[in-house]
N, C-alpha and C. Protein backbone atom coordinates (compact mmCIF):
# COMPACT_ATOMS: atom_id res chain seq x y z
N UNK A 1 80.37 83.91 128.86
CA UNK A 1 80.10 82.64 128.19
C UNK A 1 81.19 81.64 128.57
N UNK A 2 80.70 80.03 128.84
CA UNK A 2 82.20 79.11 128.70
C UNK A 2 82.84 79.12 127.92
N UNK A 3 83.79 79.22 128.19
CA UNK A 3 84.70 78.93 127.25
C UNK A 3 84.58 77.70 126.09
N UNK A 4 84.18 76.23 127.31
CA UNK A 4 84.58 75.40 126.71
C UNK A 4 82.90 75.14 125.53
N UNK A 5 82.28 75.71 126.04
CA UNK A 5 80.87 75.74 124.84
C UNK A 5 81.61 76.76 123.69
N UNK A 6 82.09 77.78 124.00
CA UNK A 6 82.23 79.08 122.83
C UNK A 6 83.00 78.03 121.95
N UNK A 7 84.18 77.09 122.55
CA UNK A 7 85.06 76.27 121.34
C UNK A 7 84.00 75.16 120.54
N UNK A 8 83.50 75.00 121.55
CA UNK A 8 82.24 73.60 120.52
C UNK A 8 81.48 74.08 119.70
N UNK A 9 80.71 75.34 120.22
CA UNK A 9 80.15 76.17 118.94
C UNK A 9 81.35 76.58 117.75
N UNK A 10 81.85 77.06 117.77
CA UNK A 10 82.80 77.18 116.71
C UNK A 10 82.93 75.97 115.91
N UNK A 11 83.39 74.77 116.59
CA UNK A 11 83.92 73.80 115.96
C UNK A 11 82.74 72.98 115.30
N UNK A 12 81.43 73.44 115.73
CA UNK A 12 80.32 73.07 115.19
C UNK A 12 80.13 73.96 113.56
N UNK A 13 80.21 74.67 114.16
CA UNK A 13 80.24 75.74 112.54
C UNK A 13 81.34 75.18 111.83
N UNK A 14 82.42 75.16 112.23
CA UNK A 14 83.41 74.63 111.29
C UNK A 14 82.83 73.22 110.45
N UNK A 15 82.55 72.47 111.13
CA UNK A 15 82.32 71.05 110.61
C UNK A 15 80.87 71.47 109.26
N UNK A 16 79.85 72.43 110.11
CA UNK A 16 78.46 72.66 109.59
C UNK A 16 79.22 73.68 108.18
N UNK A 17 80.01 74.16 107.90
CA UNK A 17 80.34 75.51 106.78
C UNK A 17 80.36 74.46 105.70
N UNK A 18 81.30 73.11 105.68
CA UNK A 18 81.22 72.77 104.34
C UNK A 18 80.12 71.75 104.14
N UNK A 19 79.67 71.13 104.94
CA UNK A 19 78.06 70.14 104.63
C UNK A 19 76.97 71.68 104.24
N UNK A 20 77.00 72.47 104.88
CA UNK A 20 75.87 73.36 104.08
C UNK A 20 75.94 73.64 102.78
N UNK A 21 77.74 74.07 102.22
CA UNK A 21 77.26 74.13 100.64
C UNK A 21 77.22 72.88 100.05
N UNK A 22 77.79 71.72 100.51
CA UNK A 22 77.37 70.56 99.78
C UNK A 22 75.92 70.25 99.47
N UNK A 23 75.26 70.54 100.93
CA UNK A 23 73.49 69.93 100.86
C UNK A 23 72.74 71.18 100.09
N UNK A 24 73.67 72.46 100.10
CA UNK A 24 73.20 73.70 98.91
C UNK A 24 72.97 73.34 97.39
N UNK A 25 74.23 72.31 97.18
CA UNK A 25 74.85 72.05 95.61
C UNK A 25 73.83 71.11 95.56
N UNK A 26 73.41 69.87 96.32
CA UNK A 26 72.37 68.82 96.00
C UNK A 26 71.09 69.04 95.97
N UNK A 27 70.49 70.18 96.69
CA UNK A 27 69.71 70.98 96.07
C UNK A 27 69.21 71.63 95.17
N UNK A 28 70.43 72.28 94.52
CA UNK A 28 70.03 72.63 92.94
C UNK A 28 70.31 72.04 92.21
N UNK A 29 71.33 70.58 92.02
CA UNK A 29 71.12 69.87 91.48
C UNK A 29 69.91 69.22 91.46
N UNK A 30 69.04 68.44 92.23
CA UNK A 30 68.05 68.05 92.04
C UNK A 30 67.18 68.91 91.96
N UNK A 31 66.81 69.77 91.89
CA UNK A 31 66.14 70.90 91.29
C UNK A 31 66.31 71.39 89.46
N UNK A 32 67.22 71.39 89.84
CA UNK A 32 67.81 71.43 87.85
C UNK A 32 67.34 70.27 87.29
N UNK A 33 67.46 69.33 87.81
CA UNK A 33 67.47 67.48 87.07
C UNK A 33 65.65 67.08 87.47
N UNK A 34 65.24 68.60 87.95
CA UNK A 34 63.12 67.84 88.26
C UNK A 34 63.35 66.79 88.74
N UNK A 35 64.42 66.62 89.80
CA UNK A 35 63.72 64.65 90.24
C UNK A 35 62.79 65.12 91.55
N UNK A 36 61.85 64.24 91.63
CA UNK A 36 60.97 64.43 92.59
C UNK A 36 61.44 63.35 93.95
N UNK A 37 60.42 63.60 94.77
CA UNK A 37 61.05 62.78 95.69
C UNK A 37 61.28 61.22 96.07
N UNK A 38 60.61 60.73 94.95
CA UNK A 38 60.43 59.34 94.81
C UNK A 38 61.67 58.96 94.10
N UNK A 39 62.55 59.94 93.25
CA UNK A 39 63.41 59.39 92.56
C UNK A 39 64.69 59.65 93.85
N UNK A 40 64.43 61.00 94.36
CA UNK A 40 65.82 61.18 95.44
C UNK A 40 66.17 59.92 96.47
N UNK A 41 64.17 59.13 97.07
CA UNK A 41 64.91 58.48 97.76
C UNK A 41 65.05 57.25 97.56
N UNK A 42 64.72 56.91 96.25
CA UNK A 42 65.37 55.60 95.59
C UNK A 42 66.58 55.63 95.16
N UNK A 43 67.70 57.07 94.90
CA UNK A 43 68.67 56.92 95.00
C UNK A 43 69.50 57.21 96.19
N UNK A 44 69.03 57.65 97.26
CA UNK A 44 69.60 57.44 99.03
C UNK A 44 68.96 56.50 99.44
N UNK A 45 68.24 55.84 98.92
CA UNK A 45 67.99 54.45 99.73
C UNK A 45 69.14 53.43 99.79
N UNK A 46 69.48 52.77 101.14
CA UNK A 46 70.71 52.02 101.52
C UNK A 46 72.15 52.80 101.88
N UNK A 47 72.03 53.96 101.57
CA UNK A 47 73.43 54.31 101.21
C UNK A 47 73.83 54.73 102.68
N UNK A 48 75.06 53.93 102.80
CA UNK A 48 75.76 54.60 104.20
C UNK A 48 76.53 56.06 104.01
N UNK A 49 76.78 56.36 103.14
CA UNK A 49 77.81 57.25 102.75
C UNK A 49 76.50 58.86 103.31
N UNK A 50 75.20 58.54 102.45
CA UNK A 50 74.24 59.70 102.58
C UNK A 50 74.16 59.38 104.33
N UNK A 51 73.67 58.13 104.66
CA UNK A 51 73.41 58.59 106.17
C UNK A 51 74.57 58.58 107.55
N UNK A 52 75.61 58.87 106.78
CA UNK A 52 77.00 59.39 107.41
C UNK A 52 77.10 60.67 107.65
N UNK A 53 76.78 61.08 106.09
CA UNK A 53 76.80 62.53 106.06
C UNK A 53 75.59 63.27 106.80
N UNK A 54 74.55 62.86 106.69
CA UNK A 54 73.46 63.41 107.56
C UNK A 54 73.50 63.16 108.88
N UNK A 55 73.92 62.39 109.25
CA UNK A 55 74.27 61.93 110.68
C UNK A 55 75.23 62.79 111.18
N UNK A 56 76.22 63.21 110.36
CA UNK A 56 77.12 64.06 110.97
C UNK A 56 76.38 65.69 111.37
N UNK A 57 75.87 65.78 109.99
CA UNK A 57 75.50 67.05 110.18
C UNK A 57 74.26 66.94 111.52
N UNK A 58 73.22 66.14 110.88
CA UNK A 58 72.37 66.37 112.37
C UNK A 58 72.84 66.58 114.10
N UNK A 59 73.74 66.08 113.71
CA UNK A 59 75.06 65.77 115.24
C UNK A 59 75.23 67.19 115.20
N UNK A 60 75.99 68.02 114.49
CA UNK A 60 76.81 69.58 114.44
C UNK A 60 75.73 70.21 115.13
N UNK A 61 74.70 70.05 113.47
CA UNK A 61 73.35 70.85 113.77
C UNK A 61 72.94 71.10 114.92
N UNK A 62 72.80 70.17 116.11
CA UNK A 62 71.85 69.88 117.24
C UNK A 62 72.32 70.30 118.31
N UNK A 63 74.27 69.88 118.07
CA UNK A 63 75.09 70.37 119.59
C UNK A 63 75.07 72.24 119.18
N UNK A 64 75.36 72.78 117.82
CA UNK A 64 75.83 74.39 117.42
C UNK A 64 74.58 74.85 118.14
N UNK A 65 73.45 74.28 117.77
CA UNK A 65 72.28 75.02 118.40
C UNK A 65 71.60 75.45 119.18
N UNK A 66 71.89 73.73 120.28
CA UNK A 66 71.41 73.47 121.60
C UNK A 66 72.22 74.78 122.58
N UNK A 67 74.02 75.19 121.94
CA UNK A 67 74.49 75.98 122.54
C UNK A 67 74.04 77.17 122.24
N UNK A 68 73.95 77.87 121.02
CA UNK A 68 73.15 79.11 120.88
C UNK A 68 71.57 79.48 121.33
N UNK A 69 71.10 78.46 121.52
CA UNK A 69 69.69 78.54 122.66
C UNK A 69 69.99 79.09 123.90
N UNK A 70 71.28 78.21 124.62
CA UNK A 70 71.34 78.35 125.89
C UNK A 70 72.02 79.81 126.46
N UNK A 71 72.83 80.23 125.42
CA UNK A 71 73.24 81.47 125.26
C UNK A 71 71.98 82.38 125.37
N UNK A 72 71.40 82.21 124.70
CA UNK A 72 69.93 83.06 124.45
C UNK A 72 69.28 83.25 125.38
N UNK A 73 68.94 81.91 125.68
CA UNK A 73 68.05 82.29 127.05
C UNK A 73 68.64 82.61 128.19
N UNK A 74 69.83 82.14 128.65
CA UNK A 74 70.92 83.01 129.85
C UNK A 74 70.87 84.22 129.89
N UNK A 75 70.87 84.69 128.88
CA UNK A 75 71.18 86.03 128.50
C UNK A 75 69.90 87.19 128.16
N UNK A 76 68.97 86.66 127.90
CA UNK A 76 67.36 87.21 127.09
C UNK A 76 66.40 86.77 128.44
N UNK A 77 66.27 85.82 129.20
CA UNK A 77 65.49 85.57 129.97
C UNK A 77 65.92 85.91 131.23
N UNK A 78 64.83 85.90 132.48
CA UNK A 78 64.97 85.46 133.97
C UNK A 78 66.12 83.66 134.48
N UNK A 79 65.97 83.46 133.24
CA UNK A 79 66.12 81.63 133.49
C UNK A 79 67.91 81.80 134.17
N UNK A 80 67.69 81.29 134.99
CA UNK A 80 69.52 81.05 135.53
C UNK A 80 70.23 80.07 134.42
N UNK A 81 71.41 80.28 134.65
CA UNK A 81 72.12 79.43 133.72
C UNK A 81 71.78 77.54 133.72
N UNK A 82 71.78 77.41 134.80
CA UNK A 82 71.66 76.02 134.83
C UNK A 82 70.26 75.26 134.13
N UNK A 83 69.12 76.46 134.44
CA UNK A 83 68.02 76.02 133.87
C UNK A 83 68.01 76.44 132.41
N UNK A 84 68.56 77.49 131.94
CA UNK A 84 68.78 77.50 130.39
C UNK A 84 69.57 76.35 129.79
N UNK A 85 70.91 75.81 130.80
CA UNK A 85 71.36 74.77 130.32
C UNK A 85 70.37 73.25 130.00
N UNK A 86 69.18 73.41 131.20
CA UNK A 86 68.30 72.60 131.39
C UNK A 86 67.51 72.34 130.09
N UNK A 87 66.82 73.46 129.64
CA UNK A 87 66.01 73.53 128.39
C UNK A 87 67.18 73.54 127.00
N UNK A 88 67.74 73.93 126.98
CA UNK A 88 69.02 73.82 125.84
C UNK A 88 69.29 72.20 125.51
N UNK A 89 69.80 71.51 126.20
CA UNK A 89 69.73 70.09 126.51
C UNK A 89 68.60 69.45 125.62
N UNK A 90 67.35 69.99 126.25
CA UNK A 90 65.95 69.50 125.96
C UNK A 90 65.50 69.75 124.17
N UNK A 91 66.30 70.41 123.82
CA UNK A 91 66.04 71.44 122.29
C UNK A 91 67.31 70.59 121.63
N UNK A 92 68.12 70.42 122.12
CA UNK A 92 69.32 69.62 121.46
C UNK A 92 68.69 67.86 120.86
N UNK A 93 68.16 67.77 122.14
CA UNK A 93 68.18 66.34 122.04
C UNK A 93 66.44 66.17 120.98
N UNK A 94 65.44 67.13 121.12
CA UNK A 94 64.40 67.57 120.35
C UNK A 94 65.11 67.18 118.75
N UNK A 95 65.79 68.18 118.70
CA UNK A 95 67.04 68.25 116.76
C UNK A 95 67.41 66.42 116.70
N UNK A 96 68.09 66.60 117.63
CA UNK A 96 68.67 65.31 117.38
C UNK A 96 67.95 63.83 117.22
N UNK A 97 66.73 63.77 117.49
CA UNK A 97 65.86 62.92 117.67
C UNK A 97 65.13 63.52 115.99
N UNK A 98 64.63 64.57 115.49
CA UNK A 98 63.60 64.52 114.62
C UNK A 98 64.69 64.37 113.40
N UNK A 99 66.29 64.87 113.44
CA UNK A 99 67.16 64.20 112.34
C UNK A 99 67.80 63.06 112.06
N UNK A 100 67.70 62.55 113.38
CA UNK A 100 67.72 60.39 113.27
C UNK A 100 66.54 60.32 112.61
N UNK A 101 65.26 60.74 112.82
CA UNK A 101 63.98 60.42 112.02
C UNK A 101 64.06 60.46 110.48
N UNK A 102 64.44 61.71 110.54
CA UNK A 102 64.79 61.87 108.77
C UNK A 102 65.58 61.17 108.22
N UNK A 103 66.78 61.11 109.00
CA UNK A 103 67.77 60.17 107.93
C UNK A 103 67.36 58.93 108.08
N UNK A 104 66.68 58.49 108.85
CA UNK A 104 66.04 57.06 108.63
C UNK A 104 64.96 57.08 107.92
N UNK A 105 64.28 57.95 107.50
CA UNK A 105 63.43 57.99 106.39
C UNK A 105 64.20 58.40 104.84
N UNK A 106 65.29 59.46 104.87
CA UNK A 106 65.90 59.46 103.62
C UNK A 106 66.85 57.83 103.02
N UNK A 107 67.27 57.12 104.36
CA UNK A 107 68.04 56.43 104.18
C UNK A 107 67.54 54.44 103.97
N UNK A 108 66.36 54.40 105.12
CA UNK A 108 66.06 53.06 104.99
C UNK A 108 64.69 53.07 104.59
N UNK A 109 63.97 53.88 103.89
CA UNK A 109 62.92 53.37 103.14
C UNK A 109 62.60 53.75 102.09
């Protein structure tokens, strides 16, 4: 494995360990409090702070993953590295595109 991917995955987890129990805790909070979704996104509507935080994470999310794909398939498939790097890329930027979607739906409407 690279090296310099094995450190980005890591440092992806690092960043992803404490946004998961946060978006854990806002979960059962709004679960405990029955707000439905009309009330969640009238209170993330505008807020830079929510689409900071989702932005970050979608960012972690997309690079931690795109690298554990490419691992996968290097390693699980026929695919040479470069073309696993090829499709990895393609799956990264897939995440990263449908969680700009979301946070622009949690955030501006």
């Amino acid at each position: 494995m690279n090296v310099r991917l094995y450190v980005w995955q890591r440092a992806t987890a690092a960043v992803m360990a404490p946004l998961v129990l946060v978006h854990i805790a806002v979960i059962l909070y709004v679960s405990r409090q029955g707000l439905t979704a009309a009330d969640i996104l009238s209170r993330t509507h505008g807020s830079v702070l929510w689409a900071s935080y989702y932005g970050l994470f979608v960012a972690a999310a997309s690079i931690h993953a795109s690298i554990g794909v490419r691992n996968v398939l290097a390693e699980w498939t026929a695919l040479g590295e470069r073309s696993a790097g090829f499709f990895a890329v393609l799956f990264g930027l897939a995440l990263a595109v449908l969680g700009a979607h979301a946070i622009v739906v949690l955030v501006l409407t």
